[in-house]
Protein backbone atom coordinates (compact mmCIF):
# COMPACT_ATOMS: atom_id res chain seq x y z
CA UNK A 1 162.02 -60.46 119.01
CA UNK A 2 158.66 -60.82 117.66
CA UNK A 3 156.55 -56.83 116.55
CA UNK A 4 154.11 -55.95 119.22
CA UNK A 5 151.20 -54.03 117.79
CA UNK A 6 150.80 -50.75 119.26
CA UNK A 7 147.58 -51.59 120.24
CA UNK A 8 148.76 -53.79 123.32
CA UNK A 9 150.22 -56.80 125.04
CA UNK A 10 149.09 -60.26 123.67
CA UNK A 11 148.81 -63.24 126.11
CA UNK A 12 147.57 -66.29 124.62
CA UNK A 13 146.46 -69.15 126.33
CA UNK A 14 145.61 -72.70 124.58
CA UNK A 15 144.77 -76.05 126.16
CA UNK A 16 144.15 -79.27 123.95
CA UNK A 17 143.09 -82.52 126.05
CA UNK A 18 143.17 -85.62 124.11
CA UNK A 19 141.50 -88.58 125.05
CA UNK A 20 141.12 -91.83 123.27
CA UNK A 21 138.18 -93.85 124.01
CA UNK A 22 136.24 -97.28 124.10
CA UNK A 23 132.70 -97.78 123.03
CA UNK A 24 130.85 -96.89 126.26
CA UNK A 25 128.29 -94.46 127.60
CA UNK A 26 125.43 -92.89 125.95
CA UNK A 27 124.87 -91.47 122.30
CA UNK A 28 124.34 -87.71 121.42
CA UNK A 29 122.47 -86.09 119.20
CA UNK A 30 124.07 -84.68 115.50
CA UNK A 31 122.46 -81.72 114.04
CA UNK A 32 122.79 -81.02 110.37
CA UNK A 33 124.74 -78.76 108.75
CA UNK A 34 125.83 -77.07 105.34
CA UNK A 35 128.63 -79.08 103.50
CA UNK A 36 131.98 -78.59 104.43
CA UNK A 37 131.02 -77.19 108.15
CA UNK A 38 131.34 -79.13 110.96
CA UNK A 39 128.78 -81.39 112.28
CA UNK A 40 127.42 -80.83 115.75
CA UNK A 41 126.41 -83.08 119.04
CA UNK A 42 124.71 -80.80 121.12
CA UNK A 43 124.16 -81.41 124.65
CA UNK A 44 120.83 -79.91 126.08
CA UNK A 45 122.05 -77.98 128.70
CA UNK A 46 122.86 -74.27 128.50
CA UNK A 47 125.49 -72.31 129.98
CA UNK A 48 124.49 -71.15 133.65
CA UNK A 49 125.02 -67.07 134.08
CA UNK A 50 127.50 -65.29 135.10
CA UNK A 51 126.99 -65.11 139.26
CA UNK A 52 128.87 -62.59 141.17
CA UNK A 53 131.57 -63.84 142.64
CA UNK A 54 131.17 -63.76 146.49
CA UNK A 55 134.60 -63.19 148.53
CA UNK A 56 134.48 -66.68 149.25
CA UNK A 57 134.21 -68.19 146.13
CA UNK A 58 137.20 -65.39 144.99
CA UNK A 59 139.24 -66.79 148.02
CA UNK A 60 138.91 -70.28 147.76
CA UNK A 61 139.51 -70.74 143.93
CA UNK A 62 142.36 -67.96 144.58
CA UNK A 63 143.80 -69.92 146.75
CA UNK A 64 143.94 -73.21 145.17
CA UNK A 65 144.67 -71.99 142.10
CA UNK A 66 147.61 -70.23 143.71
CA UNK A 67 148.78 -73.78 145.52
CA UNK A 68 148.51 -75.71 142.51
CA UNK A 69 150.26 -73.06 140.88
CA UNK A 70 153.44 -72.75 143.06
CA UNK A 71 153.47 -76.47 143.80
CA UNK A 72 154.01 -77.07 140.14
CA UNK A 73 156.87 -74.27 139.93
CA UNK A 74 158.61 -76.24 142.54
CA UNK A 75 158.51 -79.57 140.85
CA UNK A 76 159.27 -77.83 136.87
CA UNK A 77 161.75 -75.31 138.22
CA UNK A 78 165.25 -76.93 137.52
CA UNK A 79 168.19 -75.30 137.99
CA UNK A 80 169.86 -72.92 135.02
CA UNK A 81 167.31 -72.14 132.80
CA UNK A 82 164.55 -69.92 132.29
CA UNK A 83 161.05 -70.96 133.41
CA UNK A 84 157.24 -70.01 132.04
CA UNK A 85 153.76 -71.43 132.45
CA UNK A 86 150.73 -71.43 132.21
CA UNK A 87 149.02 -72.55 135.57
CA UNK A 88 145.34 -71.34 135.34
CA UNK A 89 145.38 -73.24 131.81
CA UNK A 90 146.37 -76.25 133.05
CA UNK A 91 143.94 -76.11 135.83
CA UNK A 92 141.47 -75.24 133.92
CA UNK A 93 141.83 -78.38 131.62
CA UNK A 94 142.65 -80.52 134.10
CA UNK A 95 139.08 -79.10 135.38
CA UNK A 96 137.52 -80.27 132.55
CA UNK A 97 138.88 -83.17 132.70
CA UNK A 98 138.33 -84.08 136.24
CA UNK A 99 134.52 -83.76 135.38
CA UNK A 100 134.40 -87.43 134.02
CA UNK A 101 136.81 -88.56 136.96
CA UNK A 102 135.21 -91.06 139.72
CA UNK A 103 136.73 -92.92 142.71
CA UNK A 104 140.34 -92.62 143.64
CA UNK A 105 141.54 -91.30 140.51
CA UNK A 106 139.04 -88.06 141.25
CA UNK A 107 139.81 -87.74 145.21
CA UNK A 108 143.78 -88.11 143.90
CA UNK A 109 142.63 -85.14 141.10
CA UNK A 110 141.08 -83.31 144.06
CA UNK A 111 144.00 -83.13 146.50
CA UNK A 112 146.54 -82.59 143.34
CA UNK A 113 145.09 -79.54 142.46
CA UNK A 114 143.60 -78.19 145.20
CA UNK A 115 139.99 -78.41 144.27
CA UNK A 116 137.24 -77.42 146.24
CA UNK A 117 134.61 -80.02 147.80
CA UNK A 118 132.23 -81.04 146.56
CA UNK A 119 132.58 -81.58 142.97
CA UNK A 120 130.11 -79.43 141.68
CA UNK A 121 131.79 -76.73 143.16
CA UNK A 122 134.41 -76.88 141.10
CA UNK A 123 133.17 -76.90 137.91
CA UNK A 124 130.30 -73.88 138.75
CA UNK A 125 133.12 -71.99 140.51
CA UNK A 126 135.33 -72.06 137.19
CA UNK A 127 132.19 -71.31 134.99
CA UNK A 128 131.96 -67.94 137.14
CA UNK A 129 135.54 -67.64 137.43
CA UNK A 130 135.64 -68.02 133.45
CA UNK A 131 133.04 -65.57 132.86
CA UNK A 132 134.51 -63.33 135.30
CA UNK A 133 137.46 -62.83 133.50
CA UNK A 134 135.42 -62.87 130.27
CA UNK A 135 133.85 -59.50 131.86
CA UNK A 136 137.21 -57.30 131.99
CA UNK A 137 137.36 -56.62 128.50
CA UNK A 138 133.55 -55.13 129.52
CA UNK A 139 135.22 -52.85 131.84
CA UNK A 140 135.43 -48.27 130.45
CA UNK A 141 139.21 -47.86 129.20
CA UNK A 142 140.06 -44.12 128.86
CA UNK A 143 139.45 -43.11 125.66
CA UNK A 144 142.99 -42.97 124.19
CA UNK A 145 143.42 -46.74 125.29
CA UNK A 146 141.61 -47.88 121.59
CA UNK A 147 141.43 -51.70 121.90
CA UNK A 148 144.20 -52.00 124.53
CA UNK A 149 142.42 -54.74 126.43
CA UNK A 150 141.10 -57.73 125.81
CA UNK A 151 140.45 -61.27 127.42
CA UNK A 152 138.71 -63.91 125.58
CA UNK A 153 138.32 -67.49 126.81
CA UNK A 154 136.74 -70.66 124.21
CA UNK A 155 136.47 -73.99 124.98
CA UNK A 156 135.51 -76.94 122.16
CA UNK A 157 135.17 -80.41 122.22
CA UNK A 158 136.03 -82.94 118.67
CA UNK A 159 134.71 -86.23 118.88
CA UNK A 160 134.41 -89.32 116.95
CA UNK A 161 131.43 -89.59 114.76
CA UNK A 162 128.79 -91.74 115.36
CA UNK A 163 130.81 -92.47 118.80
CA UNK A 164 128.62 -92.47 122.07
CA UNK A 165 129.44 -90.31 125.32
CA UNK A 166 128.21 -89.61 128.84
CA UNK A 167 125.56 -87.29 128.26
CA UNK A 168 126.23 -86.33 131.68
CA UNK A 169 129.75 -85.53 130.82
CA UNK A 170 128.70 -83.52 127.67
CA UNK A 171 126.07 -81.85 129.88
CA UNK A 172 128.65 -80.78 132.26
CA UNK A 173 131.22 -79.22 129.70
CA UNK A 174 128.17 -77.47 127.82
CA UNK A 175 126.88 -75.72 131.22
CA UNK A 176 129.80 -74.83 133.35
CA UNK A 177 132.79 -74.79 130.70
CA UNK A 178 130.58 -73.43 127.49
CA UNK A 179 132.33 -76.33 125.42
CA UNK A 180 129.90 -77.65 122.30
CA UNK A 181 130.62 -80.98 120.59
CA UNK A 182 131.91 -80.59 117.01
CA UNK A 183 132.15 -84.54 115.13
CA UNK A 184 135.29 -85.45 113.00
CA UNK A 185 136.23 -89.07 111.62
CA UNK A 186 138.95 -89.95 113.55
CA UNK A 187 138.83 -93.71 112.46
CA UNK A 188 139.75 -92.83 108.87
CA UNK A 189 141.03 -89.31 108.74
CA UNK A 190 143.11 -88.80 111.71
CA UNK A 191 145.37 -86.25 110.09
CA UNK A 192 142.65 -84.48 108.61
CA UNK A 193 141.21 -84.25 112.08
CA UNK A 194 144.26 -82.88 113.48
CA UNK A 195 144.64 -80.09 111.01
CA UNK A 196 140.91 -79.12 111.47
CA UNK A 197 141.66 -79.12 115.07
CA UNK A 198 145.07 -77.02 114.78
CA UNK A 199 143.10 -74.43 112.04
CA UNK A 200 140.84 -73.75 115.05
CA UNK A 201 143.70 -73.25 117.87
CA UNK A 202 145.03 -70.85 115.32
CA UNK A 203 141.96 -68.67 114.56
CA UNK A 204 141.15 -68.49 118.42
CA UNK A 205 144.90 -67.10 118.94
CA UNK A 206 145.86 -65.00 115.80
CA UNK A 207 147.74 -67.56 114.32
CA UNK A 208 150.29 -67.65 117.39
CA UNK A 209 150.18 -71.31 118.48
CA UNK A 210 150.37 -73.36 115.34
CA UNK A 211 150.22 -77.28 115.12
CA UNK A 212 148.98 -77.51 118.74
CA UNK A 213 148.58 -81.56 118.01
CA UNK A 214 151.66 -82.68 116.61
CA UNK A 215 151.63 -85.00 113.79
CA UNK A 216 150.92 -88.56 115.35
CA UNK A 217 149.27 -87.36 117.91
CA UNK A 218 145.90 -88.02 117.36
CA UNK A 219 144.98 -91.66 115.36
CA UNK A 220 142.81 -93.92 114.76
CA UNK A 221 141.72 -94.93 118.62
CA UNK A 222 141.12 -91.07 119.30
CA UNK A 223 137.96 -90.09 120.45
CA UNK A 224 137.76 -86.89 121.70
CA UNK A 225 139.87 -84.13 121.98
CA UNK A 226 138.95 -80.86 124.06
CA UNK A 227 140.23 -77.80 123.57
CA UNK A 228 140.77 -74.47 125.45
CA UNK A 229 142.01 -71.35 123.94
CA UNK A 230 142.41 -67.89 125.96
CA UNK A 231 143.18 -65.00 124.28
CA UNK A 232 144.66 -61.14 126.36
CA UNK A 233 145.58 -57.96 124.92
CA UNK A 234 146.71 -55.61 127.03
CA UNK A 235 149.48 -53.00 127.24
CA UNK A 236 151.10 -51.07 129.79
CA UNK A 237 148.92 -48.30 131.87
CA UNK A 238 152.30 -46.63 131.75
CA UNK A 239 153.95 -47.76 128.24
CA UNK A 240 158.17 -48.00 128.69
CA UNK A 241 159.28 -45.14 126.10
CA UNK A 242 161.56 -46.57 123.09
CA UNK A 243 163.63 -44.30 122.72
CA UNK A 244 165.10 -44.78 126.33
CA UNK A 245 165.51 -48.24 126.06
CA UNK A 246 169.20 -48.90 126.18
CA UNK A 247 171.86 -52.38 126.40
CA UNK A 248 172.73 -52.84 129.77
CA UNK A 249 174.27 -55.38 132.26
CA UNK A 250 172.10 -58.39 133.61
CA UNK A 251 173.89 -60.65 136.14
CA UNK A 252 172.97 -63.90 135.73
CA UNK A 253 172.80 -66.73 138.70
CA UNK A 254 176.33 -67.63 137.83
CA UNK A 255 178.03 -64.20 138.61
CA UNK A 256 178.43 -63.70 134.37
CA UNK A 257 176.69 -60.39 133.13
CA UNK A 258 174.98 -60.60 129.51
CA UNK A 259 174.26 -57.39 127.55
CA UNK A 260 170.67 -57.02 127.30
CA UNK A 261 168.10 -53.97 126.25
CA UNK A 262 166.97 -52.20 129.21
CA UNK A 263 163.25 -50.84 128.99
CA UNK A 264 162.81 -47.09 131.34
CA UNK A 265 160.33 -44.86 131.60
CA UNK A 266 160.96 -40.64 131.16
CA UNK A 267 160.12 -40.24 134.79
CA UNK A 268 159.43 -42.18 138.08
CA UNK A 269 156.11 -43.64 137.96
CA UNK A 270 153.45 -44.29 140.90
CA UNK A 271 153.88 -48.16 141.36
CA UNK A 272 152.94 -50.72 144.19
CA UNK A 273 156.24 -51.29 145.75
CA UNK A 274 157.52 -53.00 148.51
CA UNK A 275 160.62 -54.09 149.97
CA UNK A 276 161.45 -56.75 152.26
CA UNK A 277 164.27 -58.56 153.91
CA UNK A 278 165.89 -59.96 150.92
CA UNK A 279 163.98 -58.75 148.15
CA UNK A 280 161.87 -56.05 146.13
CA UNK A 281 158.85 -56.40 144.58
CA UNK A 282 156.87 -53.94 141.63
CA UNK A 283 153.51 -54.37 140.37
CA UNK A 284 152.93 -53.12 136.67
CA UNK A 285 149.67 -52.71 135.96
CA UNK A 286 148.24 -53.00 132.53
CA UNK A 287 145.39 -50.57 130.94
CA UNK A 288 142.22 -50.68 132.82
CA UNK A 289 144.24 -51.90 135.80
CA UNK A 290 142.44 -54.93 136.45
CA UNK A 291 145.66 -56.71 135.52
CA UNK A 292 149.20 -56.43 136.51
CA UNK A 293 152.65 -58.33 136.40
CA UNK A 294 154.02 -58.38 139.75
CA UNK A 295 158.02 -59.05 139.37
CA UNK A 296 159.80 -60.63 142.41
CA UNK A 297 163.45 -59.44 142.46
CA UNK A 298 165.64 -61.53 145.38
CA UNK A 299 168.84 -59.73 146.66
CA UNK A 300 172.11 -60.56 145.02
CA UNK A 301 172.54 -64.17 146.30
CA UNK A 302 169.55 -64.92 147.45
CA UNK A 303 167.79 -65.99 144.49
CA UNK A 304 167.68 -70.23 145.37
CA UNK A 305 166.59 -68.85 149.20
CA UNK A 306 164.00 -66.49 148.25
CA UNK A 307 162.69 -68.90 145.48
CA UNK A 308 162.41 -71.66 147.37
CA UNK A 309 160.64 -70.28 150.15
CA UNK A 310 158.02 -69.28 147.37
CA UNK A 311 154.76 -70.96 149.07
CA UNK A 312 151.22 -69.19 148.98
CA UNK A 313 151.40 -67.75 152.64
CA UNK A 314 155.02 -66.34 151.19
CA UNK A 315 153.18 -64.92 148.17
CA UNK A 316 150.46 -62.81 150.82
CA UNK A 317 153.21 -61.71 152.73
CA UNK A 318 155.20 -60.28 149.96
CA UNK A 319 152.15 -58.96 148.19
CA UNK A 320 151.19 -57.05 151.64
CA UNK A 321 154.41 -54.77 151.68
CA UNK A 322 153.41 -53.39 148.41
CA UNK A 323 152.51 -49.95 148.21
CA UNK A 324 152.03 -46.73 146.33
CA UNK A 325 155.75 -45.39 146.08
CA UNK A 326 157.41 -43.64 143.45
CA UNK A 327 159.65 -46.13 141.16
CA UNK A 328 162.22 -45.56 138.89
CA UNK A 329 161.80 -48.57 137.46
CA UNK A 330 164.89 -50.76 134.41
CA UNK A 331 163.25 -53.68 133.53
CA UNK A 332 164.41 -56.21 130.72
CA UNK A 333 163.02 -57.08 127.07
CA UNK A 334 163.03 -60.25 127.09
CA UNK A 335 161.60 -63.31 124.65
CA UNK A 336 161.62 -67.11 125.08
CA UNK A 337 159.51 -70.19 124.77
CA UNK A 338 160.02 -73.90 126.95
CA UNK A 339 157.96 -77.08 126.84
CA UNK A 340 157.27 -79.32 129.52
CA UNK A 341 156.00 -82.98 129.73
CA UNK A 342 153.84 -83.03 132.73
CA UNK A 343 152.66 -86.86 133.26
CA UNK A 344 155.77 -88.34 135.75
CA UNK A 345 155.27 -84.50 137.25
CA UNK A 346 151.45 -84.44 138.07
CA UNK A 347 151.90 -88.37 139.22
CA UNK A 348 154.31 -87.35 141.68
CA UNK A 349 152.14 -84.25 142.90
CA UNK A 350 149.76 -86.91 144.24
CA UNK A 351 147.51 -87.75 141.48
CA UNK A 352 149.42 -91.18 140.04
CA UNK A 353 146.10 -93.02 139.73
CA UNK A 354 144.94 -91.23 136.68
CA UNK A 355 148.06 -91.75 134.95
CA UNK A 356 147.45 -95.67 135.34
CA UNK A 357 145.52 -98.35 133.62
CA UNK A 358 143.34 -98.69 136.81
CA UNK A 359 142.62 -95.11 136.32
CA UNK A 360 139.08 -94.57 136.63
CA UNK A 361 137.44 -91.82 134.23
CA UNK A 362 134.08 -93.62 133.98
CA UNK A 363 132.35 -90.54 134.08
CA UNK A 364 133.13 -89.79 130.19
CA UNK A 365 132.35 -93.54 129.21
CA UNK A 366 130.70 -95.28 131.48
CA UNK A 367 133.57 -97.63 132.04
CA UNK A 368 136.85 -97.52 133.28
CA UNK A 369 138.47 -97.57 129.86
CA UNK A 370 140.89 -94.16 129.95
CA UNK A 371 143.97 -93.32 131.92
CA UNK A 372 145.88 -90.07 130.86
CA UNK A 373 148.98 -91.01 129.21
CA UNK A 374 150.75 -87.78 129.22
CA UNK A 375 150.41 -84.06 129.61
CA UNK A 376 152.36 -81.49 127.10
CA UNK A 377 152.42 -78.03 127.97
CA UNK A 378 154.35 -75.30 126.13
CA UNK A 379 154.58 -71.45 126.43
CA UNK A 380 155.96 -68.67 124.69
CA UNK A 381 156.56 -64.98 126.37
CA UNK A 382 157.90 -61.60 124.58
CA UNK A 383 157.92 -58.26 127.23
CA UNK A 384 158.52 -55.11 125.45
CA UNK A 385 157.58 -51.36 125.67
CA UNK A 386 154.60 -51.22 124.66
CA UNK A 387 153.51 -54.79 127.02
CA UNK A 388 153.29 -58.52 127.01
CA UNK A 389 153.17 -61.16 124.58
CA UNK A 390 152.73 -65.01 125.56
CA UNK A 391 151.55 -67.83 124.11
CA UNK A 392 151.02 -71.25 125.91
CA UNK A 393 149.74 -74.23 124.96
CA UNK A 394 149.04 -77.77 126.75
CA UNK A 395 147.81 -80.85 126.05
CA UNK A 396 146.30 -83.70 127.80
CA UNK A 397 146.84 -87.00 126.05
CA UNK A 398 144.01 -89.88 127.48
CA UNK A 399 144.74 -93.24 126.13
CA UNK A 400 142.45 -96.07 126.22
CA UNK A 401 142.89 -99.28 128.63
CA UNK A 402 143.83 -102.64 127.43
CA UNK A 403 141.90 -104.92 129.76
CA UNK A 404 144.03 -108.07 130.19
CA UNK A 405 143.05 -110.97 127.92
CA UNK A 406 142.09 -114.65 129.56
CA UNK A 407 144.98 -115.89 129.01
CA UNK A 408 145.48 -118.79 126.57
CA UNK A 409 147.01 -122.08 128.06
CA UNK A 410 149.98 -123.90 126.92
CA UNK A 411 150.98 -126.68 128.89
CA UNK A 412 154.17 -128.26 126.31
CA UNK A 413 153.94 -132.02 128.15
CA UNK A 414 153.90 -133.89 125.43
CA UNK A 415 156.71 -134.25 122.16
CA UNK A 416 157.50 -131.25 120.23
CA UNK A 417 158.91 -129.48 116.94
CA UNK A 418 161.27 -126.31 117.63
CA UNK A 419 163.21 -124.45 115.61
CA UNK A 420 165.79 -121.32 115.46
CA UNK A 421 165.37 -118.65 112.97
CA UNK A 422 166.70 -115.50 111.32
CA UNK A 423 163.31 -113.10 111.36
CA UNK A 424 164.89 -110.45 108.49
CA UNK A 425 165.12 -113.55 105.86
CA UNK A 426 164.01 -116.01 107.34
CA UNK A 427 166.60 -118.12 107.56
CA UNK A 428 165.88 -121.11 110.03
CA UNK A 429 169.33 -122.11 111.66
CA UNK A 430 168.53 -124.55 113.58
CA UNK A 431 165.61 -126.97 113.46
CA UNK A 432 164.65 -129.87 115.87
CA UNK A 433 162.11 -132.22 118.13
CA UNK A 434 162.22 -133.01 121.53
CA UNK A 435 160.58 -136.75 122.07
CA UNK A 436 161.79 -137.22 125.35
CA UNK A 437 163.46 -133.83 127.59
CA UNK A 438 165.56 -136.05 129.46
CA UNK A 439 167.36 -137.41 127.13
């Protein structure tokens, strides 16, 4: 398993979305900068504050993030394996995404991942949902907790140089999403573009997610790839202590056990605990507790019950039987990465236009020239004494759409040469005329 500083837990979060585009829409303005840096399109519009978040707004982005979030577990969940994600991620980049989405492929979006009407709302109630989380870190640690907290969010946008764009688009990623325009050369340096890209992904996260974009997956037709990166460190309020941390029996779905190391505390702790009919449930909170990880332990043999009952309203109900109790609480070290492509998955969640040629993302281009082509997520997760460690990483691949050619006509009515050949050499087999096709 990977070191975890003593400082804290580290969660990190990163989004790419890809999209490869026609010429359409509107040009933006480069600014000039020193050699070697990056040049800049800059949209006009500037971020709109931080509101507070009325109970409302917390309720209804709550809850559709929540829906969006368990409705994907159902569809990813399979059967024998181990399962982590990153749901607010996704979301969120499918958010930013959604922003240049018109027509049916937006109401599809909409329903999908239970977005709030109208538009607008959606993209204002993530820019104060962002910057809501943003504040945490803001929030008075004891003073022993050092720099046990922290909960950093970036967006950035890469686009093709010289390339126009929807300055309404822009306009919306610069004010409710914080996301600037940064201008590579796709066209004739896609792999230096994807390295540039990946160096960034890397400084926003540490150096935990490296080579975000594989090779190949940005070229010559690319013309804009967005990019979200969300960075936590936290530990433990109440840090397991190492030196009770001992192997111990885990019973796995099958019936086997596997020796794993068992994290304890000295003593029983004050935890949120509740019990129900076939399961318990613990919530861990991290320093400051403005965080926690709620675990969700079924009874022996009713895992595939309990789990897939999981819906939101099943969520609230377990969540409301949690309270202040005193725990003796054995929980697991435990480290593991998956990956996930998401396109067949999101099409069959009810958004299948946008995954189509007909798609209809005119709102980044002014025509409908994009369909998303596929969506890669991946995640990595490390719990140990001292907290959490993750690293996710998705990315949403928009390719551009052929429009069918006129096409050309043939109409073979009159005599004609053919011939059979051998394409590695060559070779020509057979060679002949028709004069007369019936003979």
């Amino acid at each position: 398993m990977s070191q975890i500083r003593n400082t804290g837990s580290v969660l990190y979060i990163v989004l790419a979305v890809s999209l490869l585009l026609s010429a359409a829409g509107c040009s933006v303005i480069p600014t000039e900068t020193p050699a070697g840096d990056f040049q800049k399109a800059v949209s006009q519009a500037e971020r709109l504050p931080a509101e507070s978040l009325t109970e409302s707004d917390v309720d209804q982005l709550a809850a559709g993030n929540t829906a969006f979030a368990l409705d994907l577990y159902h569809q990813i969940k399979g059967d024998d394996d181990n399962l982590f994600y990153s749901p607010f991620s996704i979301s969120l980049a499918l958010a930013m995404t959604y922003a240049g989405a018109r027509g049916e492929t937006a109401e599809e979006m909409q329903t999908a991942l239970h977005f709030p009407e109208p538009e607008d709302r959606v993209h204002t109630g993530f820019s104060n949902l962002d910057q809501h989380l943003e504040g945490l870190a803001d929030q008075e640690l004891p003073e022993d907790a050092g720099e046990a907290f922290q909960l950093n969010i970036a967006n950035q946008l890469w686009g093709q140089v010289d390339y126009p764009f929807q300055e309404d688009f822009l306009d919306t990623q610069a004010r409710c999403y914080g996301a600037g325009l940064k201008l590579l050369n796709f066209i004739e340096r896609p792999e230096e573009s994807r390295q540039i890209i990946n160096q960034w992904v890397s400084e926003q996260t540490e150096g935990k997610i490296q080579d975000l974009i594989p090779r190949g997956g940005v070229g010559a037709m690319t013309r804009l790839v967005l990019t979200n990166a969300i960075y936590f460190n936290a530990s433990w309020l109440e840090p397991f202590a190492e030196d009770r941390t001992q192997p111990g029996d885990f019973t796995t779905l099958r019936g086997g056990a596997v020796q794993v190391p068992m994290m304890s505390h000295d003593q029983a702790q004050s935890f949120r605990y509740g019990k129900g009919e076939n399961f318990q449930a613990v919530e861990i909170p991290y320093t400051g507790n403005s965080t926690s990880m709620l675990v969700l332990m079924p009874d022996d043999g009713a895992f595939r019950e309990v789990e897939g009952a999981l819906t939101p309203e099943v969520l609230d109900s377990v969540l409301e039987t949690l309270e202040y109790t005193s725990v003796a609480l054995t929980l697991p070290k435990f480290e593991f990465e998956k990956e996930f492509s998401l396109a067949n998955t999101l099409a069959d969640m009810g958004m299948p236009s946008a995954f189509d040629a007909e798609a209809d993302f005119s709102g980044i281009t002014g025509g409908k020239d994009l369909y998303i082509s596929d969506v890669f997520h991946k995640a990595f997760v490390a719990v140990d004494e001292e907290g959490t460690e993750a690293a996710a990483a998705t990315a949403v691949v928009m390719a551009e759409t052929a429009l069918p050619a006129e096409p050309v006509q043939m109409r073979v009515d009159r005599p004609f040469l053919f011939l059979i050949r051998e394409h590695q050499t060559g070779t020509i087999i057979f060679l002949g005329r028709v004069l007369n096709p019936a003979g």
